[in-house]
C-alpha atoms as a PDB file:
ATOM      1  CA  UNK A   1      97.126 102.250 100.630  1.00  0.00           C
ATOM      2  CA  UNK A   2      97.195 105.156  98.255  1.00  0.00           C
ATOM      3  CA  UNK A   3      96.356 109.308  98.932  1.00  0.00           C
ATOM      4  CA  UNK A   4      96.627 109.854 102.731  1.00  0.00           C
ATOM      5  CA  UNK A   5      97.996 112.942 101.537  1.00  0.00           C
ATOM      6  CA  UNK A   6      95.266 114.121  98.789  1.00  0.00           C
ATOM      7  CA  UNK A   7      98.082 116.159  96.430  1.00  0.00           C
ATOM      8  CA  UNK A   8     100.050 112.555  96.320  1.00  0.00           C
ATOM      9  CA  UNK A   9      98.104 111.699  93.177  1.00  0.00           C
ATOM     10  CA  UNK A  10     100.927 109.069  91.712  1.00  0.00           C
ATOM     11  CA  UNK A  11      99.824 106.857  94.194  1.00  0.00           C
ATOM     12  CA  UNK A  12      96.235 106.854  92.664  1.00  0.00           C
ATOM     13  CA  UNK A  13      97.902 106.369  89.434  1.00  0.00           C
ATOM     14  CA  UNK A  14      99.393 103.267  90.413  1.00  0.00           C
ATOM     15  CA  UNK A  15      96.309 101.691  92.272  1.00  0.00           C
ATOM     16  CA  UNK A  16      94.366 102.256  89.569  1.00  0.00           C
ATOM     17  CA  UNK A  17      96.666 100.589  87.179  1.00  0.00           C
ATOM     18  CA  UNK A  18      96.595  97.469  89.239  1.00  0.00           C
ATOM     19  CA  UNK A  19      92.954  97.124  89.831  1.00  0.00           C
ATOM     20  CA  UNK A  20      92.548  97.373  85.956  1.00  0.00           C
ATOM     21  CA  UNK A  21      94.893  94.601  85.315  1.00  0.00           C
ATOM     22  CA  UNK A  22      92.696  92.403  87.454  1.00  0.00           C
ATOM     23  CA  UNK A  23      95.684  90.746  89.799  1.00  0.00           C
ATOM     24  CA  UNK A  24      94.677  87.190  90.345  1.00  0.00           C
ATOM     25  CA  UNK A  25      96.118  86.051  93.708  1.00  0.00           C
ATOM     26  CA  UNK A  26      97.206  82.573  94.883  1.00  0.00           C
ATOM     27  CA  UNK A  27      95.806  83.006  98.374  1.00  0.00           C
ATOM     28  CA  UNK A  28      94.562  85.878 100.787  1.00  0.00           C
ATOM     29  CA  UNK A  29      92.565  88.978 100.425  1.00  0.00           C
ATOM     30  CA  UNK A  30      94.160  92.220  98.365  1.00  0.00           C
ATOM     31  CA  UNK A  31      92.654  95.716  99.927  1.00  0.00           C
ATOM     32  CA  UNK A  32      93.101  98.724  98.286  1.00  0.00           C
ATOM     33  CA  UNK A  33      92.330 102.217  99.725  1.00  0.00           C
ATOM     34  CA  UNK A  34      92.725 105.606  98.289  1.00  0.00           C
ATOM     35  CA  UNK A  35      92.317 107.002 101.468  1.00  0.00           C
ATOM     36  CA  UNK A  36      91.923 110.997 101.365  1.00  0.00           C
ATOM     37  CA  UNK A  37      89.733 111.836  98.398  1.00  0.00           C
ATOM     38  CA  UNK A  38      88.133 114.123 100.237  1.00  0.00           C
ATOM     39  CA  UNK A  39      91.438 116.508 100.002  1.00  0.00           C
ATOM     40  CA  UNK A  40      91.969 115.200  96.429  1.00  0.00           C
ATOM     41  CA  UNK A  41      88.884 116.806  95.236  1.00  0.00           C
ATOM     42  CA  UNK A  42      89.986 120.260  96.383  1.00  0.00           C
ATOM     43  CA  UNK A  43      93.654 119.339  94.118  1.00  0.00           C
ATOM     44  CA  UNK A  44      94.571 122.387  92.325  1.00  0.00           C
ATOM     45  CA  UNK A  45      97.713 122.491  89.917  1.00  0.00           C
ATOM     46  CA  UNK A  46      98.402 126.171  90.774  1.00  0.00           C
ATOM     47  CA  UNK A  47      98.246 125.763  94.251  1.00  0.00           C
ATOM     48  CA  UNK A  48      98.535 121.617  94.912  1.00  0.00           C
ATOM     49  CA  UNK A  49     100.178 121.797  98.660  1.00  0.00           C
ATOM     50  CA  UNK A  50      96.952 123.247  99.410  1.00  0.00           C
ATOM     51  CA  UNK A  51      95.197 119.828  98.887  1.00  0.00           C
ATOM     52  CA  UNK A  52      97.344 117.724 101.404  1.00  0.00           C
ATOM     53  CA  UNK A  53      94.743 117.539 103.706  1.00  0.00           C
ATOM     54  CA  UNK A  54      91.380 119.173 104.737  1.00  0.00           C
ATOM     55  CA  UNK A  55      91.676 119.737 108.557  1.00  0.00           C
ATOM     56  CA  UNK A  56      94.682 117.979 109.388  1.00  0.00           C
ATOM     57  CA  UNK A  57      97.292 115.297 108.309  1.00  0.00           C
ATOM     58  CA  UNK A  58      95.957 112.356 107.810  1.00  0.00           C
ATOM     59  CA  UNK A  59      99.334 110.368 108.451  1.00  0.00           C
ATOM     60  CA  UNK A  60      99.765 111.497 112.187  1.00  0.00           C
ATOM     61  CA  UNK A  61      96.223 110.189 113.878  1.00  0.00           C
ATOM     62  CA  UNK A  62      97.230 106.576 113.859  1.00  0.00           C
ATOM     63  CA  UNK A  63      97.982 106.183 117.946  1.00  0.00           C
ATOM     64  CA  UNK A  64      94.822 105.222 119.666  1.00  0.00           C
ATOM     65  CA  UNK A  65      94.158 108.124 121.704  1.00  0.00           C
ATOM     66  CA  UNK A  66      93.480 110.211 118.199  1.00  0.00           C
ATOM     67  CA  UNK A  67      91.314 107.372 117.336  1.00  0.00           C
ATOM     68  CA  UNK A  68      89.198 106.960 120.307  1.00  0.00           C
ATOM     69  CA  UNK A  69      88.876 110.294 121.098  1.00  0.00           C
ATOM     70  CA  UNK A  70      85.663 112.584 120.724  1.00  0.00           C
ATOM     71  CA  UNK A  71      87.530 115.152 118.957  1.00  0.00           C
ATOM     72  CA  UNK A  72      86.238 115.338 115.262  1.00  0.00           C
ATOM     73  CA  UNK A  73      87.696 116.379 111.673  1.00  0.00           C
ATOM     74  CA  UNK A  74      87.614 115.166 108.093  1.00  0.00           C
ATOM     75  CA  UNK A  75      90.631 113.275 108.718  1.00  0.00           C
ATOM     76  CA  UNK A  76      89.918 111.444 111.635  1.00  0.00           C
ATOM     77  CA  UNK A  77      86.416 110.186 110.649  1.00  0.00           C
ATOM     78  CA  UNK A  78      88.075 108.713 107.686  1.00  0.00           C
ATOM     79  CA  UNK A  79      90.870 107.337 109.058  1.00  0.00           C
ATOM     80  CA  UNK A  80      87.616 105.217 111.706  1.00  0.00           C
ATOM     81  CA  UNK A  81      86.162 104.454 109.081  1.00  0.00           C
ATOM     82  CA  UNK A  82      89.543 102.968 107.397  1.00  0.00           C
ATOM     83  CA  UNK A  83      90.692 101.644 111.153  1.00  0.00           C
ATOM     84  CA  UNK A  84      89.268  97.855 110.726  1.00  0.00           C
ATOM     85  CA  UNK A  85      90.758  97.402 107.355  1.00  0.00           C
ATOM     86  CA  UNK A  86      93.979  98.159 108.921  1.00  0.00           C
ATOM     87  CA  UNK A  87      93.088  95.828 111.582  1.00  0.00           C
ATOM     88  CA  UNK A  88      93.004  93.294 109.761  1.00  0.00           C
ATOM     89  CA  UNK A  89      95.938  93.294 107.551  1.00  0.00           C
ATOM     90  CA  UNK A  90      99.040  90.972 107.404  1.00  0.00           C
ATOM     91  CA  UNK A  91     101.210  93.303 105.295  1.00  0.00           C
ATOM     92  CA  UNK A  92     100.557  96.950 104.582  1.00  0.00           C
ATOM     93  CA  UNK A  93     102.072  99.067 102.022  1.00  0.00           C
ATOM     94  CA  UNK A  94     101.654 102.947 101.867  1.00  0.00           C
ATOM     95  CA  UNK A  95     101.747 104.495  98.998  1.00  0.00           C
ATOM     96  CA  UNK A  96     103.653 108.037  98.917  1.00  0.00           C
ATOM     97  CA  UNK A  97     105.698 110.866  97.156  1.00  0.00           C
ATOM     98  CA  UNK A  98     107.769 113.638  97.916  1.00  0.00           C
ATOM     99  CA  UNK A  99     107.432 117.506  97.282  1.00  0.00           C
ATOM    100  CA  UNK A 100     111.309 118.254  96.957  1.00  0.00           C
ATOM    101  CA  UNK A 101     113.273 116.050  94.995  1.00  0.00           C
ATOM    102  CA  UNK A 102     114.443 112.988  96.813  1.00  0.00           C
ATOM    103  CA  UNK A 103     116.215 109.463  96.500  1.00  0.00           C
ATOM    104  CA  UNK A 104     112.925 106.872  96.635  1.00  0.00           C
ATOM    105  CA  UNK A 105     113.409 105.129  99.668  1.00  0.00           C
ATOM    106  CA  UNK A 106     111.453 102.317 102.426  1.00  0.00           C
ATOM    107  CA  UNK A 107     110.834 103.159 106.119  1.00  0.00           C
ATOM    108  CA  UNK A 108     109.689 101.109 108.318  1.00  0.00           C
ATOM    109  CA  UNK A 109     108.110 101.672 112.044  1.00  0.00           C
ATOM    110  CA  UNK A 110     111.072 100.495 114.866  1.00  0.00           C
ATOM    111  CA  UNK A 111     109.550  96.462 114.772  1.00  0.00           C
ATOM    112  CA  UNK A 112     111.776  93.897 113.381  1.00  0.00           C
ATOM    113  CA  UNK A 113     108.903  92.136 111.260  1.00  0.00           C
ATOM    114  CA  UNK A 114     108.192  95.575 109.744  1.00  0.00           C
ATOM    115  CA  UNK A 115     111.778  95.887 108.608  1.00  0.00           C
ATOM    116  CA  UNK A 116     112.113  92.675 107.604  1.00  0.00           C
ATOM    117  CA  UNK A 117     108.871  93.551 105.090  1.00  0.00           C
ATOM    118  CA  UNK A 118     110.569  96.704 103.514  1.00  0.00           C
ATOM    119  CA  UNK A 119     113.861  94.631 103.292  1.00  0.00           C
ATOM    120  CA  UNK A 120     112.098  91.730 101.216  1.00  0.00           C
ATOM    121  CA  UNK A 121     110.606  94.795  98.999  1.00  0.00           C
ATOM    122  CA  UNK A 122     113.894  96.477  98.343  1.00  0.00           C
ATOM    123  CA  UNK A 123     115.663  93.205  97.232  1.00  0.00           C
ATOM    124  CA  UNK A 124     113.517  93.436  93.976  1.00  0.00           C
ATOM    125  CA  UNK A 125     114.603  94.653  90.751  1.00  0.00           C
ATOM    126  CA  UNK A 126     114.268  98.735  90.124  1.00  0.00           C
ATOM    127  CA  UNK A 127     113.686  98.983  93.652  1.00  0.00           C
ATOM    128  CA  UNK A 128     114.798 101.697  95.740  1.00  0.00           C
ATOM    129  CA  UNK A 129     117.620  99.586  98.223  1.00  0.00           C
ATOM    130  CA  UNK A 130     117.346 102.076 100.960  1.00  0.00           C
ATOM    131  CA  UNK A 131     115.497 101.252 104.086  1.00  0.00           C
ATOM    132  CA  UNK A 132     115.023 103.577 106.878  1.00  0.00           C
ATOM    133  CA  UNK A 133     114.083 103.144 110.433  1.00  0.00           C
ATOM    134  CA  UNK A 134     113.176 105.868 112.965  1.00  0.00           C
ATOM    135  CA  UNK A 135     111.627 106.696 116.075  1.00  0.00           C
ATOM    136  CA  UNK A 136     108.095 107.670 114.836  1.00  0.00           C
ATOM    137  CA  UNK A 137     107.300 111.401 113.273  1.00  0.00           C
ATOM    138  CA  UNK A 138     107.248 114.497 116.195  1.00  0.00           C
ATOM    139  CA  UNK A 139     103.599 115.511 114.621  1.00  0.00           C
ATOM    140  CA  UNK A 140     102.168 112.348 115.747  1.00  0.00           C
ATOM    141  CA  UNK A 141     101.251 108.470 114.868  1.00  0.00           C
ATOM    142  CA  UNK A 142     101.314 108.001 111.145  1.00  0.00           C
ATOM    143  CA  UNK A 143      99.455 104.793 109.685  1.00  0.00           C
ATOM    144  CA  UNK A 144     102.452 102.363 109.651  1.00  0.00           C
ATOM    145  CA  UNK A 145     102.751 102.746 113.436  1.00  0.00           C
ATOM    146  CA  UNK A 146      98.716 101.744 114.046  1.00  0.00           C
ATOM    147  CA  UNK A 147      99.078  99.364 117.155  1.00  0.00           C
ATOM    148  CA  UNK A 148      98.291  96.790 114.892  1.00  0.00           C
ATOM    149  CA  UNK A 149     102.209  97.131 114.154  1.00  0.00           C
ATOM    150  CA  UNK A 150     103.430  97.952 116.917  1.00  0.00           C
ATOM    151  CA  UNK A 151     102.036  95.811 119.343  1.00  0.00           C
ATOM    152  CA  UNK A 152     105.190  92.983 120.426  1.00  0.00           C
ATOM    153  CA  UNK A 153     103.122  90.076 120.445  1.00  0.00           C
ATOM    154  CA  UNK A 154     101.649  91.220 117.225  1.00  0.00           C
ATOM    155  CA  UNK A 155     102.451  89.782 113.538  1.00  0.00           C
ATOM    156  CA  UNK A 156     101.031  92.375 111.424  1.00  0.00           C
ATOM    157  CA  UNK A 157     104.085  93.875 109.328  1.00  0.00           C
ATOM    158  CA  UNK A 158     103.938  97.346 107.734  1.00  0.00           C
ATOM    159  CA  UNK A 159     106.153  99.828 105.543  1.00  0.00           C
ATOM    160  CA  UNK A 160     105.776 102.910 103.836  1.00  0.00           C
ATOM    161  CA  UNK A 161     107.632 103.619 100.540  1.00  0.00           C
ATOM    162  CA  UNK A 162     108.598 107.466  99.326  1.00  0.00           C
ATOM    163  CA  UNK A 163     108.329 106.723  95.770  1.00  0.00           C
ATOM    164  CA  UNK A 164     109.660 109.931  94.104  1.00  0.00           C
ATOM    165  CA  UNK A 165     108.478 113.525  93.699  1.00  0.00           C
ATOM    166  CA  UNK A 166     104.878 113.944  93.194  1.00  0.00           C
ATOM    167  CA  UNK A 167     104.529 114.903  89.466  1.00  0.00           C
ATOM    168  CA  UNK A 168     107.246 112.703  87.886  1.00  0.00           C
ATOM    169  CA  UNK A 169     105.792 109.458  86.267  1.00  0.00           C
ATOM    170  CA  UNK A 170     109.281 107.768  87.106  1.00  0.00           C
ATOM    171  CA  UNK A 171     107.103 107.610  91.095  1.00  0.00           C
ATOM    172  CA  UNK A 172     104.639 105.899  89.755  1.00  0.00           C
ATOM    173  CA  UNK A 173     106.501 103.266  88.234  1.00  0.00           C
ATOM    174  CA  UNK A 174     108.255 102.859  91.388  1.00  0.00           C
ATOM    175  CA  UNK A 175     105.210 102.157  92.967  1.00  0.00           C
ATOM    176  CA  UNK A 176     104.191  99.772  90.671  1.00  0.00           C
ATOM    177  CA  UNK A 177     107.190  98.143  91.090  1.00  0.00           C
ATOM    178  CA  UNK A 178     106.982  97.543  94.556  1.00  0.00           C
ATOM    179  CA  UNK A 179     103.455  96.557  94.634  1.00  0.00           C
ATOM    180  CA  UNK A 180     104.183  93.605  91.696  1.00  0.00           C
ATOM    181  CA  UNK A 181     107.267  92.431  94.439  1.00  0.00           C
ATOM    182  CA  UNK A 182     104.573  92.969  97.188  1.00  0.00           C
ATOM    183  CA  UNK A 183     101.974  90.855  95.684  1.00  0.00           C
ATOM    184  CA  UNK A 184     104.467  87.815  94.213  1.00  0.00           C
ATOM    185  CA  UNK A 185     106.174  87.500  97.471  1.00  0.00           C
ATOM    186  CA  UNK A 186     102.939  88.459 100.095  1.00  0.00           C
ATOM    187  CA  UNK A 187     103.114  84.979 101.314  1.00  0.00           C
ATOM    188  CA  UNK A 188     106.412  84.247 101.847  1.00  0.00           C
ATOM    189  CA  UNK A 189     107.177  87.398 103.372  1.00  0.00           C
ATOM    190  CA  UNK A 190     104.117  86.791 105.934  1.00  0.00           C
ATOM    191  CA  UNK A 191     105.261  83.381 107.141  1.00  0.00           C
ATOM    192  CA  UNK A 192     108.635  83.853 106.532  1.00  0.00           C
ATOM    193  CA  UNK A 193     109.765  87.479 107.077  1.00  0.00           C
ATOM    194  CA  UNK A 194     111.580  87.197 103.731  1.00  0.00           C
ATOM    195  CA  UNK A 195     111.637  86.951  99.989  1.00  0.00           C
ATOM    196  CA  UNK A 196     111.917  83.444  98.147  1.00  0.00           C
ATOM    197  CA  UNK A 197     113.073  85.629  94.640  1.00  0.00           C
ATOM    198  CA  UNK A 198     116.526  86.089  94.885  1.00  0.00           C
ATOM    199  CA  UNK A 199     117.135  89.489  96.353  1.00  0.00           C
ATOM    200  CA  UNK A 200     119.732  92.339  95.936  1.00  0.00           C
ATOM    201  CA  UNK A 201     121.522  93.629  99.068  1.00  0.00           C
ATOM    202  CA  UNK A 202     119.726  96.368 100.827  1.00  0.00           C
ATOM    203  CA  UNK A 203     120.755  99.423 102.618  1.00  0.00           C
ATOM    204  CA  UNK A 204     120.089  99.943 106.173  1.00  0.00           C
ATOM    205  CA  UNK A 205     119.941 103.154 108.266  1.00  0.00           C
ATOM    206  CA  UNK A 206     118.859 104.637 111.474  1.00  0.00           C
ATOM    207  CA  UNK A 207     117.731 108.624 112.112  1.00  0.00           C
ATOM    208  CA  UNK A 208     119.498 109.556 114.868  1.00  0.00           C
ATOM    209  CA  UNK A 209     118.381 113.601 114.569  1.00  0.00           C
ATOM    210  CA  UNK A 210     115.129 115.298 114.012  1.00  0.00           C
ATOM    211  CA  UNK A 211     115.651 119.173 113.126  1.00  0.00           C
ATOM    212  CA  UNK A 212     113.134 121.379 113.884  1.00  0.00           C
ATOM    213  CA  UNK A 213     112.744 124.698 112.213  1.00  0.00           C
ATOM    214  CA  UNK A 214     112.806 126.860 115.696  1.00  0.00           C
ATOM    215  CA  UNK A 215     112.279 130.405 113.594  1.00  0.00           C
ATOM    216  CA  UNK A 216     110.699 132.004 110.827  1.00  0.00           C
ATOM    217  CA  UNK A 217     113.878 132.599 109.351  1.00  0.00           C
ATOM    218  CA  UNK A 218     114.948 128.806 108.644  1.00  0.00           C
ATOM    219  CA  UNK A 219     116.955 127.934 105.701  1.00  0.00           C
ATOM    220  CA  UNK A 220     119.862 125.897 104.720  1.00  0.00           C
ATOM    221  CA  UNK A 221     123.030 126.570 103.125  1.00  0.00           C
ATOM    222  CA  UNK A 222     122.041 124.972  99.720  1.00  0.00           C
ATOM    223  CA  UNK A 223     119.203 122.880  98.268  1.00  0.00           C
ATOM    224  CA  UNK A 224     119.652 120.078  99.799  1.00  0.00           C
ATOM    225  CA  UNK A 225     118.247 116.669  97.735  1.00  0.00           C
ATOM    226  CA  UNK A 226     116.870 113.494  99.805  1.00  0.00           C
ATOM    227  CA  UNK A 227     119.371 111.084 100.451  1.00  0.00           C
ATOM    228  CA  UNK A 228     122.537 113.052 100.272  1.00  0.00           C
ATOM    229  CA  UNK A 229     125.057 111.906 101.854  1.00  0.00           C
ATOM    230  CA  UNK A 230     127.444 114.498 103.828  1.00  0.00           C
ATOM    231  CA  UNK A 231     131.069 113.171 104.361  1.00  0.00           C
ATOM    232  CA  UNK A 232     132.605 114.847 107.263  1.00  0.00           C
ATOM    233  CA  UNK A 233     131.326 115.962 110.179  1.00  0.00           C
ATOM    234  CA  UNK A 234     130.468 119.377 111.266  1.00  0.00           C
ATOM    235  CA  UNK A 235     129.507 120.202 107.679  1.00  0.00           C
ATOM    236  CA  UNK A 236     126.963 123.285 107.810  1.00  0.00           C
ATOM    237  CA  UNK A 237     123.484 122.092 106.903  1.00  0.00           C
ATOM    238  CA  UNK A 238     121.387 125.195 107.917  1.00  0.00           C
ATOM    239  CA  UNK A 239     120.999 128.260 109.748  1.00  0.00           C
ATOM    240  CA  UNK A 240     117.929 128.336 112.363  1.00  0.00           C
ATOM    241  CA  UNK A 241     117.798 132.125 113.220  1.00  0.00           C
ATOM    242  CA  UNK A 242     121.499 132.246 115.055  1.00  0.00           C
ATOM    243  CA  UNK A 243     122.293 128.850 115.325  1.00  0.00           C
ATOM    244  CA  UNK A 244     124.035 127.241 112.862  1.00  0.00           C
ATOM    245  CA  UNK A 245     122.856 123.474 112.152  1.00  0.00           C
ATOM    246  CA  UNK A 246     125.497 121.334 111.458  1.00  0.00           C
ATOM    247  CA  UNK A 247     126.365 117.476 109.984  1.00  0.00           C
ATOM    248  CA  UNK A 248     126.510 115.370 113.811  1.00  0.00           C
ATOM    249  CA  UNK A 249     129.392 112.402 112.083  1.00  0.00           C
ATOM    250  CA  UNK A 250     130.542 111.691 109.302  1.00  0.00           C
ATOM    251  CA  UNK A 251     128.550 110.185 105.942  1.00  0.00           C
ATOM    252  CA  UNK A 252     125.488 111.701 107.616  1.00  0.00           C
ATOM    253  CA  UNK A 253     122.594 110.963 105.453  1.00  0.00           C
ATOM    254  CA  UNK A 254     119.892 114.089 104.516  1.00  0.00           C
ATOM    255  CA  UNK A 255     116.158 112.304 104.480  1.00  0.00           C
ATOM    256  CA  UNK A 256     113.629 114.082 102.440  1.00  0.00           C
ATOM    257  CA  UNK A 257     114.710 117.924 103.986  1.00  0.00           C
ATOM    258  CA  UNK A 258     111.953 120.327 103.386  1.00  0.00           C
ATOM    259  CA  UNK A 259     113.328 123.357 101.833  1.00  0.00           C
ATOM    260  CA  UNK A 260     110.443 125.633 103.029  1.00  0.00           C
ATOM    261  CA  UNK A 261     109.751 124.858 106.047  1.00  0.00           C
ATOM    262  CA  UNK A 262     107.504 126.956 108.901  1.00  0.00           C
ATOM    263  CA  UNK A 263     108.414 127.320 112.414  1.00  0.00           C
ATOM    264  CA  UNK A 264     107.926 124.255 114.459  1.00  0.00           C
ATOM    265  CA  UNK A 265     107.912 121.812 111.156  1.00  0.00           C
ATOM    266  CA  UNK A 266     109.926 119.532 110.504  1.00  0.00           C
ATOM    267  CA  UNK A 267     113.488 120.475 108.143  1.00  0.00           C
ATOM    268  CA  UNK A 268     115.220 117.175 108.154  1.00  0.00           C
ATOM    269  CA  UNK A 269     115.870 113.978 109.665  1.00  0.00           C
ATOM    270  CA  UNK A 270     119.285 112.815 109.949  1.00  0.00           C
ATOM    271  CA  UNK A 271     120.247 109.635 109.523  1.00  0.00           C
ATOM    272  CA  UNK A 272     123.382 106.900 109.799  1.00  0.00           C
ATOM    273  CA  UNK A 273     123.997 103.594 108.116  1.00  0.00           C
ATOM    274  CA  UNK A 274     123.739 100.557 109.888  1.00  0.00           C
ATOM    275  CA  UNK A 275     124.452  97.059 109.223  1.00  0.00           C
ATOM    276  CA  UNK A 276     121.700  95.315 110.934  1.00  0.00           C
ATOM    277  CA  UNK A 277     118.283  95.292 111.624  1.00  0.00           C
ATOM    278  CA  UNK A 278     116.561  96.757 114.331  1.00  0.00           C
ATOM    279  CA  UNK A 279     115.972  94.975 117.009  1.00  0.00           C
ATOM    280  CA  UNK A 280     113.095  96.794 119.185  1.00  0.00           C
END
């Protein structure tokens, strides 16, 4: 899955690449989506936040009650439309990028056989070896948490890779990086939770802390990249209005802050390394 978010063109780029080269595949079915052209079409390089979505984000109307509803937007009727190819999948990459600069990075819904997936990916070669686990994204359900996922007695398995910022073309060869480990180890990974190539050691972590711009007046003490890691704790971050946001314990890890951010979005998650897999 490429272009939930229509201004995340590399993701195109690298979808495109792979159904020119024709992959020939030893068993199973290979779907590929470019999900929000829609928004795409409306891409601007002066302006290309503007082309994110049409009505609303695609990558929060995942959880079943957005689904079923009767509400209506551009968004959701393509994500029903998308819904049974989703349904039907064993192993589910999405394909993304980053506005502000940011280490590339898996994350992977709070399911052990999800983690396990992004784990097998980041063992490859010129692979990001940072995987990421939270508690789902305060706007809503994004695609890697479809029930499909989620469900315990299920076995579908599903990760989401932040391959870079949006205009380098170091984020597309990311992606195609993970998609070539993806595609040589689909089966293994499926019956197995794990790769049969041998695999580098990956990095685990948890976010323990979603900040929430609370006013207008957000901003943080410096520009912040993804994946900085803050040593000590109570190291200033921000300042929200009065408050004063700082670093919760030490080698507190920044994911993906958004330097801009409105009131009520979402500034940063906050994350802290772990040894082991979640366990839900």
């Amino acid at each position: 899955m490429a272009m939930v978010h229509g201004n995340e063109y590399a993701g195109g780029w690298a979808l495109e690449n792979l159904r020119r080269g024709a992959p020939v595949l030893s068993s199973g079915r290979l779907t590929l989506i470019l999900a929000n052209l829609e928004a795409f079409d409306r891409f601007d390089a002066a302006n290309p936040v503007m082309s994110r979505h049409v009505d609303e984000d695609l990558n929060r109307l995942w959880h079943n009650t957005r689904l079923n509803s009767r509400e209506h937007s551009s968004e959701l009727e393509r994500a029903r439309k998308i819904q049974p190819y989703i349904a039907r999948a064993d192993l589910l990459l999405d394909l993304h990028s980053t506005l502000w600069p940011s280490e590339p990075l898996f994350i992977a819904p709070p399911r052990q056989r999800s983690t396990e997936l992004a784990c097998a990916l980041a063992g490859g070669k010129e692979l990001p070896q940072m995987v990421l686990t939270d508690l789902g994204h305060h706007g809503g359900s994004r695609l890697i948490e479809h029930a499909h996922f989620m469900s315990p007695g299920g076995t579908g398995r599903s990760c989401l890779l932040e391959a870079g910022p949006h205009w380098e073309p170091s984020t597309v060869t990311v992606m195609e990086s993970a998609i070539a480990r993806l595609l040589a180890e689909a089966e293994t990974i499926h019956l197995r939770g794990q790769a049969t190539e041998e695999s580098r050691q990956t990095e685990m972590a948890v976010v323990t802390d979603n900040i929430i711009a609370r006013n207008a007046d957000f901003n943080f003490v410096r520009p912040w990249e993804g994946g900085a890691m803050i040593p000590k704790a109570g190291t200033p971050l921000a300042h929200d209005g009065h408050d004063l946001i700082c670093t919760p314990y030490d080698e507190c890890l920044l994911i993906m802050p958004n330097l801009r951010p409105r009131r009520g979005q979402l500034a940063v998650r906050l994350a802290r390394r772990t040894a082991a897999l979640f366990r839900s």
